[in-house]
Protein backbone atom coordinates (compact mmCIF):
# COMPACT_ATOMS: atom_id res chain seq x y z
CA UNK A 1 22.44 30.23 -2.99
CA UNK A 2 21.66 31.24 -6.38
CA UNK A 3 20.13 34.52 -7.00
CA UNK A 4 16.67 33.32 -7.91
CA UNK A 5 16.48 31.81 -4.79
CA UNK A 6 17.68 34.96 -3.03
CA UNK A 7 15.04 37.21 -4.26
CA UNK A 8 11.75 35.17 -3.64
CA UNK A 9 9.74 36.80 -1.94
CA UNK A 10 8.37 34.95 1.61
CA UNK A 11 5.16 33.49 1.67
CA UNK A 12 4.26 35.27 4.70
CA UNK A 13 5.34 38.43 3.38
CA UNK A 14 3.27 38.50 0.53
CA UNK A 15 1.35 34.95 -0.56
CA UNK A 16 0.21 36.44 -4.21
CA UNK A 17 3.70 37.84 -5.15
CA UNK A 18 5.52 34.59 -3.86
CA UNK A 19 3.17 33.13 -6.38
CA UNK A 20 3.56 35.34 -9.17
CA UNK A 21 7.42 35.16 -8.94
CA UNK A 22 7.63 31.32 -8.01
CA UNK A 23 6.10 30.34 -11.45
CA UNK A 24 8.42 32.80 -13.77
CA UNK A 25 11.90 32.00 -11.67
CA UNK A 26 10.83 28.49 -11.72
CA UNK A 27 10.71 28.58 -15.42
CA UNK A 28 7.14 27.18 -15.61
CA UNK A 29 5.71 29.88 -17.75
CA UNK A 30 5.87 33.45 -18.40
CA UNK A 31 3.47 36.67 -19.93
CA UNK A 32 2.78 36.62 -23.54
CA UNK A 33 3.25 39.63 -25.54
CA UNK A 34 -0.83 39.20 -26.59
CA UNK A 35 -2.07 40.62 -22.79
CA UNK A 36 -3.97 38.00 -20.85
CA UNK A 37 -2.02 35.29 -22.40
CA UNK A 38 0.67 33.07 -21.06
CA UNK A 39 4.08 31.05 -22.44
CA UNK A 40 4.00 28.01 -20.69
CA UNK A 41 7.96 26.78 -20.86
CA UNK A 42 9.00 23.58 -20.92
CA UNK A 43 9.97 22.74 -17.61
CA UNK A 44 5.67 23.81 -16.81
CA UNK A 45 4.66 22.40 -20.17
CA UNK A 46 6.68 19.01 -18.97
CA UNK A 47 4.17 18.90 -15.64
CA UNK A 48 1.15 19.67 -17.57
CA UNK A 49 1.97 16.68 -20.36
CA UNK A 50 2.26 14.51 -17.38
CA UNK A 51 -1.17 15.34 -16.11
CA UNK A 52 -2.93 15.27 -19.27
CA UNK A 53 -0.94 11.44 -20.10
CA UNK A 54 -2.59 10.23 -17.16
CA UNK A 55 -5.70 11.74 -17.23
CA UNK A 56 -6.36 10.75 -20.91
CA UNK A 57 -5.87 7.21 -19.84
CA UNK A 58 -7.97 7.70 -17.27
CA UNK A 59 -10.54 8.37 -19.34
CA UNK A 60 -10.11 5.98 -21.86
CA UNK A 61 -10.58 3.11 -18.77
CA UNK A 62 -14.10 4.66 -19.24
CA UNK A 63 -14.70 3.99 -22.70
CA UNK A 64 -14.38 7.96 -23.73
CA UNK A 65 -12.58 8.62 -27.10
CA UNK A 66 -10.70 11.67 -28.61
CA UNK A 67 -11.81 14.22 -30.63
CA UNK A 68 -11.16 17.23 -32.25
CA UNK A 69 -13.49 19.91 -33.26
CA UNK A 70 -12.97 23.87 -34.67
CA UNK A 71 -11.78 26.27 -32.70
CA UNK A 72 -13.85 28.74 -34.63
CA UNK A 73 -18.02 28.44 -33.74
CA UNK A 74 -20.90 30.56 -35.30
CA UNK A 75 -21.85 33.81 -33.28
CA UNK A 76 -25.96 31.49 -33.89
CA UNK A 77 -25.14 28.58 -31.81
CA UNK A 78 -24.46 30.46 -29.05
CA UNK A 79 -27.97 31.96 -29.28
CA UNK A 80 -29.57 28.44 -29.06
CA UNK A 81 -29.49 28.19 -25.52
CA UNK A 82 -30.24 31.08 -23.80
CA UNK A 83 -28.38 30.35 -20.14
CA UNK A 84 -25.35 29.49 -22.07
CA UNK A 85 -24.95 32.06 -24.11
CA UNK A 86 -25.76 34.55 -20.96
CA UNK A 87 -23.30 33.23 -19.45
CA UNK A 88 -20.32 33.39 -21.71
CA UNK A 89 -21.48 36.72 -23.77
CA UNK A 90 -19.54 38.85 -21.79
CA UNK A 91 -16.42 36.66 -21.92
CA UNK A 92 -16.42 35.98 -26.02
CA UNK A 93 -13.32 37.05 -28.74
CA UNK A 94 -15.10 37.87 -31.87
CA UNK A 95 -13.95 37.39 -35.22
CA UNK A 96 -15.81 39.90 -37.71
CA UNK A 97 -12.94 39.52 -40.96
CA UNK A 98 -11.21 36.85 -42.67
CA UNK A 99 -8.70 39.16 -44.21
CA UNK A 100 -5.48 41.99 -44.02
CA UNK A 101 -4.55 44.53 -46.85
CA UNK A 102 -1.42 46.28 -46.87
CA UNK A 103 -1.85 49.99 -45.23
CA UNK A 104 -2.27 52.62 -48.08
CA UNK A 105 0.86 54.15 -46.54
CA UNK A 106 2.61 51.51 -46.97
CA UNK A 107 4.21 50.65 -43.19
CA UNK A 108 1.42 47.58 -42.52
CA UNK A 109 -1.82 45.87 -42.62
CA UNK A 110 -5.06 46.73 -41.88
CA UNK A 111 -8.11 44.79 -41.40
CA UNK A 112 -9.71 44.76 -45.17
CA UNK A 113 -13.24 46.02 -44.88
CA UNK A 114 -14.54 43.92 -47.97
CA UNK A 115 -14.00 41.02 -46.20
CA UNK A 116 -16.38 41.12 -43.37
CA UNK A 117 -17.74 37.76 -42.48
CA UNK A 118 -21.57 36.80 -43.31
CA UNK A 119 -21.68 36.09 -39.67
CA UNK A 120 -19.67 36.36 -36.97
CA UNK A 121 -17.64 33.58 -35.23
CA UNK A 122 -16.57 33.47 -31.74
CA UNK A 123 -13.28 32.16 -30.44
CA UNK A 124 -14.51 28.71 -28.34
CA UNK A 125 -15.09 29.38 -24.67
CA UNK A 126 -16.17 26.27 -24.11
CA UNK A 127 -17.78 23.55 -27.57
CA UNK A 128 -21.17 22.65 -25.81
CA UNK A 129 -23.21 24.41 -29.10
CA UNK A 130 -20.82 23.02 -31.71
CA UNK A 131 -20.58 20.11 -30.15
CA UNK A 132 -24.19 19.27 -29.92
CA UNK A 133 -24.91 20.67 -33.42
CA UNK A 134 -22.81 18.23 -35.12
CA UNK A 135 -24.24 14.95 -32.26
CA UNK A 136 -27.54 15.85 -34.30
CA UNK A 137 -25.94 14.21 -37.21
CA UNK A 138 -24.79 11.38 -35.24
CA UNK A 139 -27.29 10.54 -32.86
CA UNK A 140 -30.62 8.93 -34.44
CA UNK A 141 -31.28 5.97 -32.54
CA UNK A 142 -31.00 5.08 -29.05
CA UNK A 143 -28.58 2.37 -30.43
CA UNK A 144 -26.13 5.27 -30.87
CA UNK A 145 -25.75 6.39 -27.70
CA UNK A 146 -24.10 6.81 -25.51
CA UNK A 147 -21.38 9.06 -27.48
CA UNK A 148 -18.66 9.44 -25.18
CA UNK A 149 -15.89 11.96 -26.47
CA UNK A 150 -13.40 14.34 -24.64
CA UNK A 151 -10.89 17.00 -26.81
CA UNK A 152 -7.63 18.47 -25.23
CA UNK A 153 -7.53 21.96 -27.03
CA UNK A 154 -7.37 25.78 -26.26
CA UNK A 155 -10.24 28.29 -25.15
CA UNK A 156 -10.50 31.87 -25.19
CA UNK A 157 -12.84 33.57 -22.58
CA UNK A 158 -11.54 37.54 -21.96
CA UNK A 159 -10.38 38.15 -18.92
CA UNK A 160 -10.00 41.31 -17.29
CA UNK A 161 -7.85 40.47 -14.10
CA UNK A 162 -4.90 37.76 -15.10
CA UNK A 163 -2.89 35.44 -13.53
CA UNK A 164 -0.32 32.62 -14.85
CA UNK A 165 -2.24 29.09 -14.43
CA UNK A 166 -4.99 30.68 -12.50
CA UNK A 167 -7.22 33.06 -15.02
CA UNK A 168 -5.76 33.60 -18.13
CA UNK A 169 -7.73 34.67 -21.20
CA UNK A 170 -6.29 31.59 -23.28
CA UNK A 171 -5.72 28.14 -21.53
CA UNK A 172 -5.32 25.00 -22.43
CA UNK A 173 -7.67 22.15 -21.10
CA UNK A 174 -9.98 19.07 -21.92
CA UNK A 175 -13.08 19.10 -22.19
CA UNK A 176 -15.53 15.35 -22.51
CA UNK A 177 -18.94 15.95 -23.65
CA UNK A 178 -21.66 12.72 -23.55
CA UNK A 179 -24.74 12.20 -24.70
CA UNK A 180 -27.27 9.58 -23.27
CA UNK A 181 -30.33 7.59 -23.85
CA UNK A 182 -31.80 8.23 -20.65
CA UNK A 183 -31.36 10.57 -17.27
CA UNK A 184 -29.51 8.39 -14.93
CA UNK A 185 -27.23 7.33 -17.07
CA UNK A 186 -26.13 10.90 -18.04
CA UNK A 187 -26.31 11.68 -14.22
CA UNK A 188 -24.09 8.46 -13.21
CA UNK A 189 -21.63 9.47 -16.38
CA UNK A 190 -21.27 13.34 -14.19
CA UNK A 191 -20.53 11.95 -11.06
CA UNK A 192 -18.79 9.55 -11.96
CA UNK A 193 -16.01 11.68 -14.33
CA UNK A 194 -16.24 14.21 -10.97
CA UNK A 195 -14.39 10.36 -9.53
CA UNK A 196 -11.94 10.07 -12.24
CA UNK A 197 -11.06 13.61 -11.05
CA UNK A 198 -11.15 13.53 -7.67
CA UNK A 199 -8.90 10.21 -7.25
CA UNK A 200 -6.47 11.70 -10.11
CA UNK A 201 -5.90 15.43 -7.95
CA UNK A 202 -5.49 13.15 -4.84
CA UNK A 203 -3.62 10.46 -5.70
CA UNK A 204 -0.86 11.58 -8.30
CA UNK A 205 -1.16 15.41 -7.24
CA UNK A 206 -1.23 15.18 -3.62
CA UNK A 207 -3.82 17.80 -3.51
CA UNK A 208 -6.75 16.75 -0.64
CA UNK A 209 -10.01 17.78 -1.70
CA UNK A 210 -13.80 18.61 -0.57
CA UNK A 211 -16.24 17.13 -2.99
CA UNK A 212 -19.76 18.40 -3.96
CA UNK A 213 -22.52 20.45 -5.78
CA UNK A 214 -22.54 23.77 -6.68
CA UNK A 215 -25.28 26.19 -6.06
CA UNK A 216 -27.63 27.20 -9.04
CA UNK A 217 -26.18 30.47 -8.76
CA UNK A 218 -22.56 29.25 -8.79
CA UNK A 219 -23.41 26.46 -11.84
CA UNK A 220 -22.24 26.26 -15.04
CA UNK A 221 -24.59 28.16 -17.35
CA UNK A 222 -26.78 25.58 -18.73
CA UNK A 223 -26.17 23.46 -16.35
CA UNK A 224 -28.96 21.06 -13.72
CA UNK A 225 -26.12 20.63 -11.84
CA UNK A 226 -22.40 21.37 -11.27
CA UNK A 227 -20.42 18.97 -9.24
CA UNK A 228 -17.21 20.45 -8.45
CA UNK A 229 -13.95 19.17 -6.28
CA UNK A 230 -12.69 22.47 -4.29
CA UNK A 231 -8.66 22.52 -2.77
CA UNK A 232 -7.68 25.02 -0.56
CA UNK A 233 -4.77 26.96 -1.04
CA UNK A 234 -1.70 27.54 1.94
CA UNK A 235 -3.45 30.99 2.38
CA UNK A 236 -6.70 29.53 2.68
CA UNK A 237 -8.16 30.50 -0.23
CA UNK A 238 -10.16 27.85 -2.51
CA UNK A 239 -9.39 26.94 -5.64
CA UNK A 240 -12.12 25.29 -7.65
CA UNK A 241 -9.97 22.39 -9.82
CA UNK A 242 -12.48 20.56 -11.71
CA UNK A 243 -16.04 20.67 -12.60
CA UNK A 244 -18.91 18.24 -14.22
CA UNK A 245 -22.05 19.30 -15.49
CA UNK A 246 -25.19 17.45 -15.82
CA UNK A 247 -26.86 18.95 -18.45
CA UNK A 248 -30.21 17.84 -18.82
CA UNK A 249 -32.00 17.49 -22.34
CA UNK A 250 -31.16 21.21 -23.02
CA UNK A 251 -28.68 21.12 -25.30
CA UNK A 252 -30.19 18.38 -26.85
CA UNK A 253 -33.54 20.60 -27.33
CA UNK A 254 -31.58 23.41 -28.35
CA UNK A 255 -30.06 21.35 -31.51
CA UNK A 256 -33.05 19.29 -31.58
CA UNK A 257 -30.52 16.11 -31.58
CA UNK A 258 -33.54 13.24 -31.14
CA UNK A 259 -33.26 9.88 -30.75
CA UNK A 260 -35.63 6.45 -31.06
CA UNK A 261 -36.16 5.06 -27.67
CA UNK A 262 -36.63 1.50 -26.93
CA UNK A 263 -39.99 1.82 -26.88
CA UNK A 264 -39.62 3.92 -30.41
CA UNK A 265 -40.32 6.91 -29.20
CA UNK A 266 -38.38 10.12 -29.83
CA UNK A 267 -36.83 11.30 -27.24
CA UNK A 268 -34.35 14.19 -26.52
CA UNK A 269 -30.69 13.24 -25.60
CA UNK A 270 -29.68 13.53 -22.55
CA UNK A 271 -25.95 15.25 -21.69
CA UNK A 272 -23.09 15.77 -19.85
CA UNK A 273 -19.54 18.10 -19.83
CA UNK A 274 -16.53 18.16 -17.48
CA UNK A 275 -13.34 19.61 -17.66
CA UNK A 276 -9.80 20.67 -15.90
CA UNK A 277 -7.42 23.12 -17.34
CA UNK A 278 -4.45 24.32 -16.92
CA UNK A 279 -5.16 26.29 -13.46
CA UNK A 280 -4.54 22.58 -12.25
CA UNK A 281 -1.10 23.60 -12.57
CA UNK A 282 -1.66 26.71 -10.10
CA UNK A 283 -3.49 24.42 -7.69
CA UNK A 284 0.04 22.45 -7.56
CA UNK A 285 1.92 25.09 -6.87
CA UNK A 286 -0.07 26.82 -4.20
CA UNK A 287 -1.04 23.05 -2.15
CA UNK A 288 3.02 22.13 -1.91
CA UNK A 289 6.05 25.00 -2.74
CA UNK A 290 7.20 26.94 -0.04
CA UNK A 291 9.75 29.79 0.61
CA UNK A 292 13.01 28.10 -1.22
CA UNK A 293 10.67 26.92 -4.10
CA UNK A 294 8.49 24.28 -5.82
CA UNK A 295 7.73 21.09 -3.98
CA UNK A 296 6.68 18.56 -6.64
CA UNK A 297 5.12 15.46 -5.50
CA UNK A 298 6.68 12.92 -7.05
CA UNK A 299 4.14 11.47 -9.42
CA UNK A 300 4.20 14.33 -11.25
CA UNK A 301 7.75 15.53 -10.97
CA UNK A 302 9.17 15.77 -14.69
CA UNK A 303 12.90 14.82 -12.75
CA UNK A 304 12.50 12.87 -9.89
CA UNK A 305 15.73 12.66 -8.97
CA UNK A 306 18.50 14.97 -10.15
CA UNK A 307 22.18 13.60 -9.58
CA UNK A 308 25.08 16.11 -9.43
CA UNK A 309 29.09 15.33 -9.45
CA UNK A 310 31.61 17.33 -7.38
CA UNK A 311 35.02 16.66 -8.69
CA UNK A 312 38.17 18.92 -9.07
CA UNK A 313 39.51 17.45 -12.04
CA UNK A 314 38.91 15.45 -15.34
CA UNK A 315 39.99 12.24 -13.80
CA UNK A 316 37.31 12.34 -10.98
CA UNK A 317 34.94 13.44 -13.29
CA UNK A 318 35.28 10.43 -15.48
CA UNK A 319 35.10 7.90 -12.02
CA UNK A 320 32.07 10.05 -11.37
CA UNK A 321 30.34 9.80 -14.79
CA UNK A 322 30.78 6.17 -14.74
CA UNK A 323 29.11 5.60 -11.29
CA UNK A 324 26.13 8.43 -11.94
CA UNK A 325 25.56 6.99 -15.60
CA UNK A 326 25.33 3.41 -14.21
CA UNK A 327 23.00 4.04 -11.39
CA UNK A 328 21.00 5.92 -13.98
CA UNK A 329 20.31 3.56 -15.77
CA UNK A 330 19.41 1.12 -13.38
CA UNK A 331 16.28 3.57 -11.92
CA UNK A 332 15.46 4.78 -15.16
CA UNK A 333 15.11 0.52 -15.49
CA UNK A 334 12.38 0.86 -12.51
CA UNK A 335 10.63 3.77 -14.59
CA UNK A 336 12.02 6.51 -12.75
CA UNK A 337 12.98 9.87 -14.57
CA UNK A 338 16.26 11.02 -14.00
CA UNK A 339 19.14 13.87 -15.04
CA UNK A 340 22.60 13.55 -14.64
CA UNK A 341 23.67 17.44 -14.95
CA UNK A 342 27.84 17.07 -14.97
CA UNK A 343 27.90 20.07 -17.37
CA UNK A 344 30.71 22.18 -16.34
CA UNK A 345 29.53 25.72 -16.43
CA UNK A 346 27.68 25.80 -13.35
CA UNK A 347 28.86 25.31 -9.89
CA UNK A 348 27.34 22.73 -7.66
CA UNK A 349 25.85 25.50 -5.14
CA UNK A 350 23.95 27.04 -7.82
CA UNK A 351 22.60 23.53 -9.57
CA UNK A 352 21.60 22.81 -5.86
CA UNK A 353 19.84 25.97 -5.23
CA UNK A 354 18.74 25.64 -9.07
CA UNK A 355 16.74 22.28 -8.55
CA UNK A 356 15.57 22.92 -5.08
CA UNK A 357 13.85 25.46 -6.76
CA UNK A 358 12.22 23.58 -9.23
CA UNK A 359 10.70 21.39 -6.86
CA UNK A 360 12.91 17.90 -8.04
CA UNK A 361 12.34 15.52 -5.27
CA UNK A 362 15.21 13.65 -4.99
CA UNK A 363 18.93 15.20 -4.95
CA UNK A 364 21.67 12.86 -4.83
CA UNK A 365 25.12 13.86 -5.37
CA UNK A 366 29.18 12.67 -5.17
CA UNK A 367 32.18 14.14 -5.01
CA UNK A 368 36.18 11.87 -4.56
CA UNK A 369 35.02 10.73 -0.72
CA UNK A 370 32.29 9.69 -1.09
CA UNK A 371 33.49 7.19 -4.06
CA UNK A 372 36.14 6.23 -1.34
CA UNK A 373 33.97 5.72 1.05
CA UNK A 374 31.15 4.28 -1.29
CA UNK A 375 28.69 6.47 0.33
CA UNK A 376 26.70 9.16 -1.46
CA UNK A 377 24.58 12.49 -0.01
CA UNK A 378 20.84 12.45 -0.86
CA UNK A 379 18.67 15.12 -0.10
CA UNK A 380 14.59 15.05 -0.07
CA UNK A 381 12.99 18.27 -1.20
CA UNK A 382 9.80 17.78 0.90
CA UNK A 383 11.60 17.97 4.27
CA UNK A 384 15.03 19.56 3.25
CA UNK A 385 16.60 16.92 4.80
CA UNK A 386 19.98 15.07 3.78
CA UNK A 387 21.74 12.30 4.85
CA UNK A 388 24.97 10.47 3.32
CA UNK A 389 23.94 7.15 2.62
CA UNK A 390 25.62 3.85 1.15
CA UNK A 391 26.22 3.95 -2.50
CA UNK A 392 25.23 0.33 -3.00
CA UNK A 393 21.62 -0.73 -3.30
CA UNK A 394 20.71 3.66 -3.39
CA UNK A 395 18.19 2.68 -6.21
CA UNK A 396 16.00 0.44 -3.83
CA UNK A 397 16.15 3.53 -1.16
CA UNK A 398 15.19 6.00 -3.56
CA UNK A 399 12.61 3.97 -5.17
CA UNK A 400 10.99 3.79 -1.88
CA UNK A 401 11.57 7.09 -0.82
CA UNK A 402 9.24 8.61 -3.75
CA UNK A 403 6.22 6.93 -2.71
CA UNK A 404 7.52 8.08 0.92
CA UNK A 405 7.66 11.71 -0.40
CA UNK A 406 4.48 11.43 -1.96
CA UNK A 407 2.52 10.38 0.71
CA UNK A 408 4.43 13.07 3.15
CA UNK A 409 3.07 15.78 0.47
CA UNK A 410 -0.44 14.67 0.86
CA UNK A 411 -0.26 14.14 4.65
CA UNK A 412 0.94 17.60 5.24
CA UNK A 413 -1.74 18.94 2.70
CA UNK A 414 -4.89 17.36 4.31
CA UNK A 415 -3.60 17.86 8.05
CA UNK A 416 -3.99 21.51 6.49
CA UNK A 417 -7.11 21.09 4.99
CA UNK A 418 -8.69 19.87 8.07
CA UNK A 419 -7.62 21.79 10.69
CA UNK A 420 -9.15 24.67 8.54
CA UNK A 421 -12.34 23.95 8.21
CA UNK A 422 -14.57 25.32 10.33
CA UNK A 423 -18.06 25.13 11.84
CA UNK A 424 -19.60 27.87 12.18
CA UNK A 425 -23.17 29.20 12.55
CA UNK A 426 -22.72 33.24 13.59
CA UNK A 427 -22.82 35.75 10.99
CA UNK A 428 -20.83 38.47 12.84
CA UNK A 429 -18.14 35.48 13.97
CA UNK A 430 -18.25 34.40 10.26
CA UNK A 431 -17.00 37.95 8.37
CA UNK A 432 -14.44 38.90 11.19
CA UNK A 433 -12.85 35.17 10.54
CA UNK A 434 -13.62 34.54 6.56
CA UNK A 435 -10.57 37.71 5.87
CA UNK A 436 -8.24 35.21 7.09
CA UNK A 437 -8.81 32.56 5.18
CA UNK A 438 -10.49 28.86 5.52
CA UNK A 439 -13.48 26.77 4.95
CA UNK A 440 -16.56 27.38 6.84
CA UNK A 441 -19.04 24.84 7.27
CA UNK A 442 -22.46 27.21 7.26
CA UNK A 443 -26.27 26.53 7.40
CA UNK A 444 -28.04 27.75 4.35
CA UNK A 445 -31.27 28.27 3.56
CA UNK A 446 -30.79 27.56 -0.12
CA UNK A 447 -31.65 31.16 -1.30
CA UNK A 448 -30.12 33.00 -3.74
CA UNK A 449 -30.29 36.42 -1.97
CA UNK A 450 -28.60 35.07 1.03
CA UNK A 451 -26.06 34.04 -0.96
CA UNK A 452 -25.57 37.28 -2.65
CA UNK A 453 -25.48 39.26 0.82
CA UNK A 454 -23.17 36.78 2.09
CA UNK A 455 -20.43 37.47 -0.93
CA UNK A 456 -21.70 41.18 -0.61
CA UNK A 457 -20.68 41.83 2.63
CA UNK A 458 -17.27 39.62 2.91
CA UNK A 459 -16.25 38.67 -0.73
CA UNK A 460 -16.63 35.06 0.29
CA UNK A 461 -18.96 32.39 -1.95
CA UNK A 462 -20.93 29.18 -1.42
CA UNK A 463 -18.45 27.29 -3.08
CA UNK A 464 -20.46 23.61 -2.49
CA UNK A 465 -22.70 21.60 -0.82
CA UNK A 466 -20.72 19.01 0.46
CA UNK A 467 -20.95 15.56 -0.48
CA UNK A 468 -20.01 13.28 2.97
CA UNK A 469 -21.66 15.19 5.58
CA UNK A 470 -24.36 15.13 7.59
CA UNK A 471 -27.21 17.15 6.12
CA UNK A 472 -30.38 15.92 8.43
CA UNK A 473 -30.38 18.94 10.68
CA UNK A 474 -28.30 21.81 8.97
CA UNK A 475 -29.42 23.78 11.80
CA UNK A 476 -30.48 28.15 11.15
CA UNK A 477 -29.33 30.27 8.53
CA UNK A 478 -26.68 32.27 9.81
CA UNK A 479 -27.59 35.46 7.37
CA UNK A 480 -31.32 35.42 7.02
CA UNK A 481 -32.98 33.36 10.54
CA UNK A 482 -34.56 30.86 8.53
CA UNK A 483 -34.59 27.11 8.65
CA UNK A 484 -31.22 25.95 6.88
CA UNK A 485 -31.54 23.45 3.84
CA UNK A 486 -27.60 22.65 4.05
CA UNK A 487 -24.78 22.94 5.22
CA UNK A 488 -22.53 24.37 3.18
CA UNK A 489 -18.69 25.38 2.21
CA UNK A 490 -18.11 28.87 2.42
CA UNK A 491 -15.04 30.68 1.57
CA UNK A 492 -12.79 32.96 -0.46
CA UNK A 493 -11.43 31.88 -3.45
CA UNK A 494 -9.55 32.19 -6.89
């Protein structure tokens, strides 16, 4: 086995560390030498351009176009609406200069002091303000709306406590912002982008989810309302991986972007945002791998299927290369990525070790029998298993073993999902469980002071009110006595 494999630490042993060393030995991404900052490498950067292909296309089935807008915003928009900017104040990169001198001693640069900036600008955390400053220029009459844009870009918001994919001070993500002539159509645009998300993480991710609204307290700042999809990670541990906001007329007000109604009348426009980032990619991770590696599910895998030769001379090597190149081919015909690694300064042990690692679903490989025999080994990284199998018609199998894999991902994820979510309605049964990890289903009484004592007292959060269950009798608060308004997930999470 190859020494990467050797050394990675068990999940039981320690879940966090497993994770921490899983993503660098699997060559996904690594620190930055800025602190709080990441590398992503191409192998990770190969998964992520997969994810943000699709989605894009998702969202152009919607009608939303691409933009692009500055990186760089005024320190005044952020004072236009006041929940926003409380919200993200504490998280903000600053620029205060525009300029470097060389050091008087001569072994530098220094910031230049004449060259302060008028105003300040902060880094983006997120382009609600400058988004909605420059709609005002677009938006006039009702004929103009909707506007239905997304950007794929960067944001900075400082964080304290890092973690590749996870929380990292810079990430990359998208992020759609809409404007709308009225308030169910900006409320039908949310929910329905929460869908585009939802069916994307389940479908070509393998990731099961629990779908809902956040609490006000847990709501994006500015926000009405926060609809969020929630996985739970093998420690059971959630992991919010996508959020859209309905946000009222109050960015609209803020930037005083008015519009002629129908009935020409002005009106205020009315708004949405949603976004994933990059912690999608930590979400993937933490759903499938396991103690020899990633498990990629399929639809995502940047190699699908890896094929390896096992020869002992240059002759077999050239029999070999024919065969592998040919059957290449033919599945890359069928749309399936593939890599034919014959190079010669690795041995096969370590390549297998190597890709098993990296989560490739599919291993096939040959060696002078198995030509003789016209048989070839394949191995499926989901289960481990191998078999030797006929050479001819080995495209067909594998074609339909992906989807196979695939589904076996997401089978194994939601049996997991379920059998850890639990009902539960005692406070004093509720903190000696929550430690271990899960989802607990939980009557709330819809108070923000219950929810504080409940994250006081066990470091566990309201993460949503659940869309799909039964909220006619949510029963009695478990923290406070009083008559329940839901029932609610409530767990740990990242």
């Amino acid at each position: 086995m190859a020494k990467e494999l050797k050394n990675l630490t068990k999940r039981s042993e320690n879940y966090s560390q497993w994770y921490n060393e899983l993503v660098v030995k699997a060559d996904l991404a690594e620190q930055a030498d800025v602190r709080g900052c990441m590398v992503i490498k191409p192998y990770g950067y190969a998964i992520w351009e997969k994810i943000q292909h699709i989605l894009d296309g998702k969202f152009k089935e919607t009608g939303v176009q691409n933009v692009y807008f500055p990186m760089l915003i005024p320190k005044s928009f952020l004072s236009k609406e006041a929940e926003h900017v409380e919200g993200f104040a504490k998280e903000c990169a600053v620029v205060t200069h525009y300029r470097l001198k060389a050091n008087e001693t001569g072994d530098g640069v220094v910031v230049d002091p004449a060259a302060k900036l008028e105003e300040e600008l902060i880094i983006r955390p997120t382009s609600e303000t400058t988004i909605w400053n420059t709609y005002r220029k677009w938006i006039h009459s009702w004929r103009d709306l909707p506007v239905l844009c997304n950007q794929w870009c960067n944001v900075m918001r400082w964080e304290m406590r890092t973690r590749l994919f996870l929380r990292t001070s810079e990430f990359l993500w998208q992020e759609g912002h809409t404007a709308h002539a009225t308030r169910e159509e900006a409320e039908a645009r949310a929910k329905q982008m929460l869908k585009v998300y939802a069916d994307f993480v389940e479908q070509y991710m393998a990731i099961p989810l629990i779908q809902g609204v956040k609490s006000a307290t847990e709501r994006f700042a500015g926000a009405l309302d926060t609809y969020t999809i929630e996985a739970m990670m093998q420690d059971g541990k959630a992991l919010q991986s996508g959020t859209s906001h309905f946000l009222g007329q109050n960015f609209g007000k803020a930037f005083n972007v008015q519009f002629v109604d129908k009935d020409n009348k002005l009106d205020y426009a009315w708004a949405t945002s949603w976004g994933v980032s990059t912690r999608l990619m930590g979400a993937l991770i933490m759903t499938h791998s396991d103690d020899n590696g990633l498990v990629l599910p399929p639809h995502l895998a940047p190699i699908q299927v890896v094929m390896i030769p096992i020869y002992k001379n240059g002759e077999e090597l050239a029999q070999l290369d024919e065969r592998f190149n040919a059957l290449a081919d033919r599945l890359r015909a069928r749309g399936i990525s593939v890599k034919y690694d014959n190079a010669d300064n690795k041995r096969p042990g370590f390549k297998f070790a190597d890709y098993e690692l990296k989560g490739v679903p599919v291993r096939l490989a040959m060696g002078a029998r198995d030509m003789a025999a016209g048989t070839i080994e394949l191995m499926r990284r989901d289960t481990l298993e191998k078999e030797v199998v006929p050479f001819d018609g080995i495209e067909e199998r594998i074609a339909g073993l992906l989807e196979e894999i695939q589904q076996n991902i997401f089978k194994k994820a939601k049996d997991f999902l379920e059998s850890h979510i639990y009902p539960c309605d005692n406070y004093d049964d509720f903190k000696a469980r929550v430690k271990d990890g899960g989802f607990f289903l939980c009557p709330w009484d819809g108070t923000a002071e219950t929810e504080a004592q409940i994250k006081a007292d066990t470091q566990a959060t309201v993460r949503c009110i659940p869309f799909g269950y039964d909220q006619s009798n949510p029963g009695v608060d478990m923290v406070s006595g009083k008559p329940a308004k839901y029932r609610v997930i409530v767990a740990r999470s990242y």
